[in-house]
N, C-alpha and C. Protein backbone atom coordinates (compact mmCIF):
# COMPACT_ATOMS: atom_id res chain seq x y z
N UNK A 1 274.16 -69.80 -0.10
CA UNK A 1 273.39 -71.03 0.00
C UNK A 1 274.35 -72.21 -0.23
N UNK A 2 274.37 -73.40 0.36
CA UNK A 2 275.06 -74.31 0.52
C UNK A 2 274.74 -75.27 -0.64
N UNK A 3 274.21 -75.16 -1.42
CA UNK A 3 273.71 -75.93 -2.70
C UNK A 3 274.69 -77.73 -2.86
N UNK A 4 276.20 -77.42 -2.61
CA UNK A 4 276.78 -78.27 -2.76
C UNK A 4 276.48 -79.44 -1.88
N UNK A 5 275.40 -79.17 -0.71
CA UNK A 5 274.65 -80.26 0.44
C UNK A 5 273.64 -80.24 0.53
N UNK A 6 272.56 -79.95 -0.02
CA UNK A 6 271.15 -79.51 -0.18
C UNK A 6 270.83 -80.60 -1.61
N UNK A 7 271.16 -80.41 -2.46
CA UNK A 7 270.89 -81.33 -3.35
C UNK A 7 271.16 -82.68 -3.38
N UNK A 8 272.37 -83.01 -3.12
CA UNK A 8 272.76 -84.58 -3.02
C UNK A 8 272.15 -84.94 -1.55
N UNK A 9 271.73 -84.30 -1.00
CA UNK A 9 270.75 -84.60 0.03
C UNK A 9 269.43 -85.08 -0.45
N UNK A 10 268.67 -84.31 -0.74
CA UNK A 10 267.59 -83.98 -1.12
C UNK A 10 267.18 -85.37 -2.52
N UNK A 11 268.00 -85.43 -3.53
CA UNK A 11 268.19 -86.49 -4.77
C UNK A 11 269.03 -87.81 -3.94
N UNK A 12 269.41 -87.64 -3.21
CA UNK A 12 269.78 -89.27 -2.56
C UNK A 12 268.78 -89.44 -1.44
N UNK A 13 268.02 -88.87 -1.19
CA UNK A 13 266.92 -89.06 -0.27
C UNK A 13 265.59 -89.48 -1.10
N UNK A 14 265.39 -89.08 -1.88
CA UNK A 14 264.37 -89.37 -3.08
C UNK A 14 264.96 -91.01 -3.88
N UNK A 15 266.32 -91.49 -4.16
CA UNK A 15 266.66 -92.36 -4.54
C UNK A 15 266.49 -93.34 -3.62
N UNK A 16 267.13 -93.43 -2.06
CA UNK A 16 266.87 -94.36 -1.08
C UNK A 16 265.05 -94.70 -0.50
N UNK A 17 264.19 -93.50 -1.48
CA UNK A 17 262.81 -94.17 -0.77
C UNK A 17 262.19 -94.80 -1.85
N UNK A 18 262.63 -94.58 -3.15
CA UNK A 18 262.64 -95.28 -4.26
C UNK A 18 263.06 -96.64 -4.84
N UNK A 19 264.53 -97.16 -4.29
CA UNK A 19 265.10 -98.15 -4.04
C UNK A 19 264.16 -99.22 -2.71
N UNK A 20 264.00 -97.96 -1.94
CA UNK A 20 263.59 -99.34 -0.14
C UNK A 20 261.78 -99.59 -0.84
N UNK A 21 261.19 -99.40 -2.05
CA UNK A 21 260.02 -99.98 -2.02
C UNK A 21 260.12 -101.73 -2.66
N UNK A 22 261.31 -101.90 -3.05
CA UNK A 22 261.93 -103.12 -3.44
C UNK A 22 262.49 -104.09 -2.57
N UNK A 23 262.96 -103.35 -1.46
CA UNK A 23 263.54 -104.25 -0.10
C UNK A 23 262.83 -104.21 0.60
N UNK A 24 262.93 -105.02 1.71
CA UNK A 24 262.47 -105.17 2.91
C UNK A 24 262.83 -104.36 3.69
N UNK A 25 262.07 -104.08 4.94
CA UNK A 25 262.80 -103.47 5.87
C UNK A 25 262.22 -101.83 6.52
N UNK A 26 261.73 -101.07 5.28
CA UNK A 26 261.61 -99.67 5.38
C UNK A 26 262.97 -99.23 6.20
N UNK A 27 264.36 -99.21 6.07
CA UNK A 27 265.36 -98.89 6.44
C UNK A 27 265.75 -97.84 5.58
N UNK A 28 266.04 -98.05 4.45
CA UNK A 28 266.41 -97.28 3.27
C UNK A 28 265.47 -96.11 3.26
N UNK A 29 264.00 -96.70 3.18
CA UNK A 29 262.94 -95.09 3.09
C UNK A 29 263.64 -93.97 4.38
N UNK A 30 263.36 -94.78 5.45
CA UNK A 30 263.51 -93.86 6.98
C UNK A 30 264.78 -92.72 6.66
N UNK A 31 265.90 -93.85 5.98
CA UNK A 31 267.35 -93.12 5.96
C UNK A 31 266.96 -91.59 4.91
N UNK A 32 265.95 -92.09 3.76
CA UNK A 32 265.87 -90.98 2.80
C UNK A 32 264.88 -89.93 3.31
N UNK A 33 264.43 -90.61 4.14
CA UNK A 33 263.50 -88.80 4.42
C UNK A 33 264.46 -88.24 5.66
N UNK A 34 264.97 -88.91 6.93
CA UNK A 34 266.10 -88.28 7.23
C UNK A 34 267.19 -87.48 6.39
N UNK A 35 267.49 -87.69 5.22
CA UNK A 35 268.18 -87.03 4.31
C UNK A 35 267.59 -86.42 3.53
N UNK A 36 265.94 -85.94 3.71
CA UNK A 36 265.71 -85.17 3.26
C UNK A 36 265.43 -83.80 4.36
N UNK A 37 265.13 -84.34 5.30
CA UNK A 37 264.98 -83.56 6.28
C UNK A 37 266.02 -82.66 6.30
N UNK A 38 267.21 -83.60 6.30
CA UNK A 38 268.68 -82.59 6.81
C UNK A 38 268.89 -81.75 5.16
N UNK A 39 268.44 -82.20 4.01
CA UNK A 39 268.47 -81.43 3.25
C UNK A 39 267.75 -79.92 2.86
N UNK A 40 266.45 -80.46 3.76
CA UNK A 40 265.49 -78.82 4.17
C UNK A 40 266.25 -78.16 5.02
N UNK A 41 267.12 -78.58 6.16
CA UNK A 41 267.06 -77.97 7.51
C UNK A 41 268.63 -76.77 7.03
N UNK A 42 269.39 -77.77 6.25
CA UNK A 42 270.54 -76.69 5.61
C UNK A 42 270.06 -76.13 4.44
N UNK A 43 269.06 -75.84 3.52
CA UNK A 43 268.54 -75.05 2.86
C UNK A 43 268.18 -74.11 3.86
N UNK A 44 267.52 -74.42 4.48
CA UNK A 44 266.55 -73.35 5.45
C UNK A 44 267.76 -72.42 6.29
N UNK A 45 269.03 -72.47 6.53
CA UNK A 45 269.61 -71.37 7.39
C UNK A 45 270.09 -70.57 6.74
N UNK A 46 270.09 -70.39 5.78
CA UNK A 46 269.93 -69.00 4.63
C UNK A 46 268.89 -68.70 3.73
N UNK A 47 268.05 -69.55 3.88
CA UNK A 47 266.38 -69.22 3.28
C UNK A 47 265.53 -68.47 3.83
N UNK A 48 264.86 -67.92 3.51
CA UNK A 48 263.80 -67.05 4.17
C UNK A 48 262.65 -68.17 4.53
N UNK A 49 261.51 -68.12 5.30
CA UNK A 49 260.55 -68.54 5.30
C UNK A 49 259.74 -69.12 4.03
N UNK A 50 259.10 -68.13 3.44
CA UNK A 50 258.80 -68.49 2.51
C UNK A 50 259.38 -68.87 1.41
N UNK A 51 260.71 -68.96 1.19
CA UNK A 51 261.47 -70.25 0.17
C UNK A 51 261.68 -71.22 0.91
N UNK A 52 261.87 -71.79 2.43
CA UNK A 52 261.88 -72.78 3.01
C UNK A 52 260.80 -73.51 2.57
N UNK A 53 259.54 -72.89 2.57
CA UNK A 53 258.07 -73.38 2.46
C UNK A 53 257.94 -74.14 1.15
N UNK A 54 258.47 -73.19 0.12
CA UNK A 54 258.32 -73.56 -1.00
C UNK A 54 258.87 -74.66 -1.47
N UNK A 55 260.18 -74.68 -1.13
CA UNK A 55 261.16 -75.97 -1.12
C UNK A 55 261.04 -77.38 -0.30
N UNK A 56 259.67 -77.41 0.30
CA UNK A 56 258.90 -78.16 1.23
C UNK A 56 258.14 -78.41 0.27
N UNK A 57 257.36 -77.87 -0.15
CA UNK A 57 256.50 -78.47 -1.06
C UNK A 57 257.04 -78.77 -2.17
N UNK A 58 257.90 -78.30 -2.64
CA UNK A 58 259.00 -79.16 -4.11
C UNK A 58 259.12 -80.67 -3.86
N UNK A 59 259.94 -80.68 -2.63
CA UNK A 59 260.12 -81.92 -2.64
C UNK A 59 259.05 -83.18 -2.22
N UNK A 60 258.26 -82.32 -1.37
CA UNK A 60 257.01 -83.48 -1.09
C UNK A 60 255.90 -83.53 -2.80
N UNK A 61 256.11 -83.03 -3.26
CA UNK A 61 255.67 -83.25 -4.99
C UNK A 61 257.02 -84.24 -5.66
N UNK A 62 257.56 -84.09 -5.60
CA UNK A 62 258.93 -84.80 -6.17
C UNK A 62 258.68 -86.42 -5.90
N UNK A 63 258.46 -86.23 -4.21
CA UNK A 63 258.47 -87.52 -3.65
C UNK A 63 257.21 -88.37 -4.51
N UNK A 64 256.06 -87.41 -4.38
CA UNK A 64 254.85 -88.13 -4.46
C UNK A 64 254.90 -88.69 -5.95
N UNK A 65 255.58 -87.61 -7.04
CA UNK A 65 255.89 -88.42 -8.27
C UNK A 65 256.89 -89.72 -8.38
N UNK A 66 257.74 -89.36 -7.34
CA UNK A 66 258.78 -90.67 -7.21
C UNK A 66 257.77 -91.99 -7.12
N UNK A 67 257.07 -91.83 -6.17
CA UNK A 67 256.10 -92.70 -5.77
C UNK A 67 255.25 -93.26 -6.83
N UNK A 68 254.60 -92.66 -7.09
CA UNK A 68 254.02 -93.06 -8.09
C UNK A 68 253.92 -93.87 -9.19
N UNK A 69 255.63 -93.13 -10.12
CA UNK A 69 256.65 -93.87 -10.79
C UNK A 69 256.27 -95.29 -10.74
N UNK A 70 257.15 -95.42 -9.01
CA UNK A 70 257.82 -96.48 -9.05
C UNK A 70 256.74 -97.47 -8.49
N UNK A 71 255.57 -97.53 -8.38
CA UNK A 71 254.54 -97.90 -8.42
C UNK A 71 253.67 -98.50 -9.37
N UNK A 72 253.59 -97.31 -10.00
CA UNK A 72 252.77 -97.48 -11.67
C UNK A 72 253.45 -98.07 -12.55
N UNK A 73 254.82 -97.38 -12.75
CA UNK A 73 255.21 -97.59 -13.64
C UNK A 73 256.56 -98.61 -13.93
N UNK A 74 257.44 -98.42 -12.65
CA UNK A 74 258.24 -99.59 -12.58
C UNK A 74 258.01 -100.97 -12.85
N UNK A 75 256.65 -101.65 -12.43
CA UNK A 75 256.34 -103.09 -12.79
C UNK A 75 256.12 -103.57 -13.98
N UNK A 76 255.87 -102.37 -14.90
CA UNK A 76 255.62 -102.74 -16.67
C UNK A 76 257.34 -102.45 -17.41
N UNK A 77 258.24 -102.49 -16.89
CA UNK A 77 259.56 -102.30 -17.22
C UNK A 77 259.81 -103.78 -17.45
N UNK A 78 260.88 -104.01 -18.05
CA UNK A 78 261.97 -105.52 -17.69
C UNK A 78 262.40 -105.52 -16.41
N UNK A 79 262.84 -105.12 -16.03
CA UNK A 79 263.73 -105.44 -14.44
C UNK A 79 262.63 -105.51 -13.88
N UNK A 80 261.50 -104.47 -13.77
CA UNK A 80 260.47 -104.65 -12.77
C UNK A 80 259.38 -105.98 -13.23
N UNK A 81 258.95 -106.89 -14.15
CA UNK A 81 258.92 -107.98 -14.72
C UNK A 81 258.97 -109.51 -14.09
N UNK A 82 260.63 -109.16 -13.81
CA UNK A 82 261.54 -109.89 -13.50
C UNK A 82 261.63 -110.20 -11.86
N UNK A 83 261.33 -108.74 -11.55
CA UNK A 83 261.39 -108.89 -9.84
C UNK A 83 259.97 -109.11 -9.19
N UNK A 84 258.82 -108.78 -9.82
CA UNK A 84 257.05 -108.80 -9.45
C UNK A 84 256.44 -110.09 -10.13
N UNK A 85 256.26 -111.01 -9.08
CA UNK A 85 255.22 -112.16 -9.38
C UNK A 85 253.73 -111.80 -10.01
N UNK A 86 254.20 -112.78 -11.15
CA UNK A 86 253.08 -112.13 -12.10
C UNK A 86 251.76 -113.47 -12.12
N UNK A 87 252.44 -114.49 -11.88
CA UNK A 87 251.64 -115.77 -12.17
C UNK A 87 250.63 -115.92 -11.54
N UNK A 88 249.19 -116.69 -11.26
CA UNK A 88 248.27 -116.65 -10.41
C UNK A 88 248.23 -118.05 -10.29
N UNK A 89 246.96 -118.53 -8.92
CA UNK A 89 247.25 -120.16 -8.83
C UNK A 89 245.97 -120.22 -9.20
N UNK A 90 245.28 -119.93 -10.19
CA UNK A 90 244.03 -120.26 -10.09
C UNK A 90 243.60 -121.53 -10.45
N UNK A 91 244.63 -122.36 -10.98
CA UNK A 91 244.57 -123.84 -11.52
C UNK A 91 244.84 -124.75 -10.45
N UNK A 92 245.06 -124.15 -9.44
CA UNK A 92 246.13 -124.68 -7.93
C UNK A 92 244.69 -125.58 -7.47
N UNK A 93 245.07 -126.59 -7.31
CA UNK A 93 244.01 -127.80 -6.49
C UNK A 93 244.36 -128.04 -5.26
N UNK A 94 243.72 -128.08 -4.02
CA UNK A 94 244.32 -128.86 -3.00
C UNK A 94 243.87 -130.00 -2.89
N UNK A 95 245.01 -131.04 -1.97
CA UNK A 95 244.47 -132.51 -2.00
C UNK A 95 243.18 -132.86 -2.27
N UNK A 96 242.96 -133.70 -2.96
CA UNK A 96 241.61 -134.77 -3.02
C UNK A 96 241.28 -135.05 -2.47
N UNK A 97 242.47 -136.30 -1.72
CA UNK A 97 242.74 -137.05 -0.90
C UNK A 97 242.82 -136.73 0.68
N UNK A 98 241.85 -137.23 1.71
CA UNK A 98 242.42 -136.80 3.08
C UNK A 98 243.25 -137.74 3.56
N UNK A 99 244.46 -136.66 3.79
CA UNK A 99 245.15 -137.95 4.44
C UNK A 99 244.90 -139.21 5.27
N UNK A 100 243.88 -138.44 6.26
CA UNK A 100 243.86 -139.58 7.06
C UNK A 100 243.40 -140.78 6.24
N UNK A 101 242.38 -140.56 5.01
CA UNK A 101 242.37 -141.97 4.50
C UNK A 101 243.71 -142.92 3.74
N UNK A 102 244.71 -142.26 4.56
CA UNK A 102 245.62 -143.15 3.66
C UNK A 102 246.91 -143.83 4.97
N UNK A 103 245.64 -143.68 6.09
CA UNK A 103 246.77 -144.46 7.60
C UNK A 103 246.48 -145.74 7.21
N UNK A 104 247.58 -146.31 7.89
CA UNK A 104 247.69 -147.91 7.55
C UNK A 104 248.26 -148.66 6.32
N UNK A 105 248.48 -147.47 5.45
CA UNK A 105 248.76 -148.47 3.53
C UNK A 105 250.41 -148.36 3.89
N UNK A 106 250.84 -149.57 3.68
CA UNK A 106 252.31 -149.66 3.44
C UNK A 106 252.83 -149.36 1.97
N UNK A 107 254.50 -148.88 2.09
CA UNK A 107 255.06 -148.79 0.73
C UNK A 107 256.53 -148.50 0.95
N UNK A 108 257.21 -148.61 0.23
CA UNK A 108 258.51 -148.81 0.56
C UNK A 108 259.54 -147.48 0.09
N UNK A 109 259.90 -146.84 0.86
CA UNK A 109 260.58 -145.72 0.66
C UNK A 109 261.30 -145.61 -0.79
N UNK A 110 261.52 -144.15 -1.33
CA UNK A 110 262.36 -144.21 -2.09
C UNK A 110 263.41 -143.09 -2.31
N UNK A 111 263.49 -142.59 -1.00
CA UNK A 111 264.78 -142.15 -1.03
C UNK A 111 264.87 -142.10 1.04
N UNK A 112 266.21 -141.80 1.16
CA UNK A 112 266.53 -141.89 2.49
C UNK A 112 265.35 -140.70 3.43
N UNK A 113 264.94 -141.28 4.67
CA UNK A 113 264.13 -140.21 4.98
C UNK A 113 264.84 -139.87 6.47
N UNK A 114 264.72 -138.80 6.78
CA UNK A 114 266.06 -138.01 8.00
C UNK A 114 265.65 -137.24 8.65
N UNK A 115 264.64 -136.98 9.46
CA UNK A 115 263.42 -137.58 9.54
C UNK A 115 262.49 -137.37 8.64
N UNK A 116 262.67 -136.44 7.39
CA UNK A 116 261.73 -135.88 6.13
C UNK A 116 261.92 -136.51 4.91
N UNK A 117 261.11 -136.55 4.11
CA UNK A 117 261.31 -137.13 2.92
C UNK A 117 259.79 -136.97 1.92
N UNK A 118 260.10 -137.50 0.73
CA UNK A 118 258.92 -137.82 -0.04
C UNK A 118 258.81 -138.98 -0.25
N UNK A 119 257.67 -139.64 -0.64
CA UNK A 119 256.92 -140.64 -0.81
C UNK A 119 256.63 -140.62 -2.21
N UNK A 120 256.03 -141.82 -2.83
CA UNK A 120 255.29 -142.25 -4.03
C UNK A 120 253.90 -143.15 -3.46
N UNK A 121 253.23 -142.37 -3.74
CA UNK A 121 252.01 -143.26 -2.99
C UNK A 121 250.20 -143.06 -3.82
N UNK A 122 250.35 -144.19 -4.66
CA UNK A 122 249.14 -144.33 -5.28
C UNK A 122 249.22 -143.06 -6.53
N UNK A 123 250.72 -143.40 -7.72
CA UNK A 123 251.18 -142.12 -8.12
C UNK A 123 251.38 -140.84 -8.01
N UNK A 124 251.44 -140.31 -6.77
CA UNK A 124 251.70 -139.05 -6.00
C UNK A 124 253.04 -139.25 -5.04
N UNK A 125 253.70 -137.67 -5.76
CA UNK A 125 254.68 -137.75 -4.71
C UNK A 125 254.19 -137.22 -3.25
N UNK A 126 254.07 -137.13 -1.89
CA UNK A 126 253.58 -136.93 -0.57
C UNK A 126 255.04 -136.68 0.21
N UNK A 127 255.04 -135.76 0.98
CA UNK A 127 255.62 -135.60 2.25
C UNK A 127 255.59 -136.20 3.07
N UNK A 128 256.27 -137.03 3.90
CA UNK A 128 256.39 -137.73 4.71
C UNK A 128 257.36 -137.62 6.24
N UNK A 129 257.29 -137.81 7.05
CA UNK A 129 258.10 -137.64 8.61
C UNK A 129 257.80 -139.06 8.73
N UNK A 130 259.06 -139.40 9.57
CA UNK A 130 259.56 -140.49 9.88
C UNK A 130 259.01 -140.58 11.79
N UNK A 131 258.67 -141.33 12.17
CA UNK A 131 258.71 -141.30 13.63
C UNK A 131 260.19 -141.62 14.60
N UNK A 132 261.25 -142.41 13.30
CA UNK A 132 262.24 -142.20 13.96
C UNK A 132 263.11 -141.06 13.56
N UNK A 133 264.30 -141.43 13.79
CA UNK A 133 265.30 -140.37 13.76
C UNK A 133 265.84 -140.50 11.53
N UNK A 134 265.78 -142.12 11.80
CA UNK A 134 266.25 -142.01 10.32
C UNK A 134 265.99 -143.46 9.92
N UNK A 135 265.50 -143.64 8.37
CA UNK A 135 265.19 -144.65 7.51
C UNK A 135 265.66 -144.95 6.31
N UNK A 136 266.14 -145.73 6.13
CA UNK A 136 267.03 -145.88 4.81
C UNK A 136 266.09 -146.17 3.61
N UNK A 137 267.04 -145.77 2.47
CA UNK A 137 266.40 -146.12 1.07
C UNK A 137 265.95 -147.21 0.89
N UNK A 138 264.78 -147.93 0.64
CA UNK A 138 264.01 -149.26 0.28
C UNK A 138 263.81 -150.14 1.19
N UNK A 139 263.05 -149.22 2.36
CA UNK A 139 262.61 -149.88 3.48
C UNK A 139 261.25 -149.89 3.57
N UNK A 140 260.48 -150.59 4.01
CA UNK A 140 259.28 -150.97 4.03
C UNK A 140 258.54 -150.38 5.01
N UNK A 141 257.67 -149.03 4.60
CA UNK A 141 257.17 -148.40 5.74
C UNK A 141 255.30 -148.28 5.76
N UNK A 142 255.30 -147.97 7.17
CA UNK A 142 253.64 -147.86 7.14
C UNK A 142 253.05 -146.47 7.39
N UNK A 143 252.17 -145.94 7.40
CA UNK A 143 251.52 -144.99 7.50
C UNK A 143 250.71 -144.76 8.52
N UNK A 144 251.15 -144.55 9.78
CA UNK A 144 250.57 -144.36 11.51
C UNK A 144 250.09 -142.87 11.98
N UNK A 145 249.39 -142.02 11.04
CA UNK A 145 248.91 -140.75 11.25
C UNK A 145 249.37 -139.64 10.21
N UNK A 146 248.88 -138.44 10.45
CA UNK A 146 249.10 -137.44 10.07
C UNK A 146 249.04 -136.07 11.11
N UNK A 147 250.35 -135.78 10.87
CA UNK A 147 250.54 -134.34 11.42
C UNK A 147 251.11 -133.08 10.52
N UNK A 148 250.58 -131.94 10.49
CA UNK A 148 250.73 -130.62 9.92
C UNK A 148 250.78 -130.95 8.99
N UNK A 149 249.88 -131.87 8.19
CA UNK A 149 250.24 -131.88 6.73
C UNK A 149 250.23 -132.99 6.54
N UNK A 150 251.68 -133.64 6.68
CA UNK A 150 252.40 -134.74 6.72
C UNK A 150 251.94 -135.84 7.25
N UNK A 151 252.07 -137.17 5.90
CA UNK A 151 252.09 -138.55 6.82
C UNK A 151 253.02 -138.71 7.91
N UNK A 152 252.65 -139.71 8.67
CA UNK A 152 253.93 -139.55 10.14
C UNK A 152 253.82 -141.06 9.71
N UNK A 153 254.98 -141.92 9.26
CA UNK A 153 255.52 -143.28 9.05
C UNK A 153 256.64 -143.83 10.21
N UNK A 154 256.74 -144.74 10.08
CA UNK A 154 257.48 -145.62 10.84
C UNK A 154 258.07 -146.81 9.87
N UNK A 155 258.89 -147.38 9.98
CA UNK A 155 259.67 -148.79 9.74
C UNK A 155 258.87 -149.98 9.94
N UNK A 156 258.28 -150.95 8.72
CA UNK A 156 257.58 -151.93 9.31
C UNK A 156 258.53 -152.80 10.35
N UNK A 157 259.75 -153.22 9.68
CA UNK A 157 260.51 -154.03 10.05
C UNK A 157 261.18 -153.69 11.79
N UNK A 158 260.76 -152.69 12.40
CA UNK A 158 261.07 -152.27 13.69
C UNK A 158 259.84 -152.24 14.39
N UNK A 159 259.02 -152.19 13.87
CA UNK A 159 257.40 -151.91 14.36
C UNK A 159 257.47 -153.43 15.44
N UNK A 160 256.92 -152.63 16.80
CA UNK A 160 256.74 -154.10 17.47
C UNK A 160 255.04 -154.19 17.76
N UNK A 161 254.97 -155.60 17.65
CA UNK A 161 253.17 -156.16 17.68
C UNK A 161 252.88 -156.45 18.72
């Protein structure tokens, strides 16, 4: 029996589907059951049937405890803590305010906007888009719509009447 490729098969195949529930991708899982596969398939050419079988179901128990584990029990660890969003927004408000009631109010930038920026507007900081390309710091702007969100401003001082 080839033991010396059957195991580090078989335990690095169980480690890579253990590791890929943390990444993205399912790359890592795919690679570990491929490496587990090839770890049955060279067990199996000196196994009989029924230790092939058996060693099929070892490891699909193995897995399912892996699973589990790292499921249940990984997120009550430190590292797992650290990596699983624990916080909730249940305090989370959305605007009050509809934007659109706030087309037309002028106010004067306070930081450079390119075409994005924030605003101070009626003590709130706000997102803002520029209709041009770019607006400098402490320019005097107006409020001519809202898109995706965002006030859409312009430059009073370019604005033509």
């Amino acid at each position: 029996m080839k033991w010396e490729w059957v195991i580090p098969l078989l335990l690095g195949g169980i480690a890579l589907i253990a590791v890929d529930f943390y990444l993205p991708g399912m790359v890592l899982a795919t690679l570990g059951v491929l490496m587990q596969i090839g770890g049955l398939v060279v067990f199996g050419l000196d196994a009989t049937p029924a230790q092939l079988a058996w060693m099929a179901v070892m490891v699909i128990a193995l897995d399912s405890c892996i699973v589990w584990t790292t499921i249940r029990l990984f997120p009550r660890t430190r590292l797992g803590r650290k990596m699983i969003l624990s916080h909730t927004q249940e305090t989370y408000q959305a605007q009050s305010v509809p934007l659109a009631a706030l087309v037309g109010k002028e106010l004067t930038t306070e930081n450079p906007l390119r075409p994005t920026g924030t605003v101070t507007l009626e003590g709130r900081r706000m997102d803002v888009v520029a209709e041009s390309s770019f607006i400098p710091k402490g320019a005097r702007i107006r409020v001519v719509g809202v898109r995706e969100g965002h006030l859409v401003v312009t430059a009073v001082n370019t604005e033509r009447s």
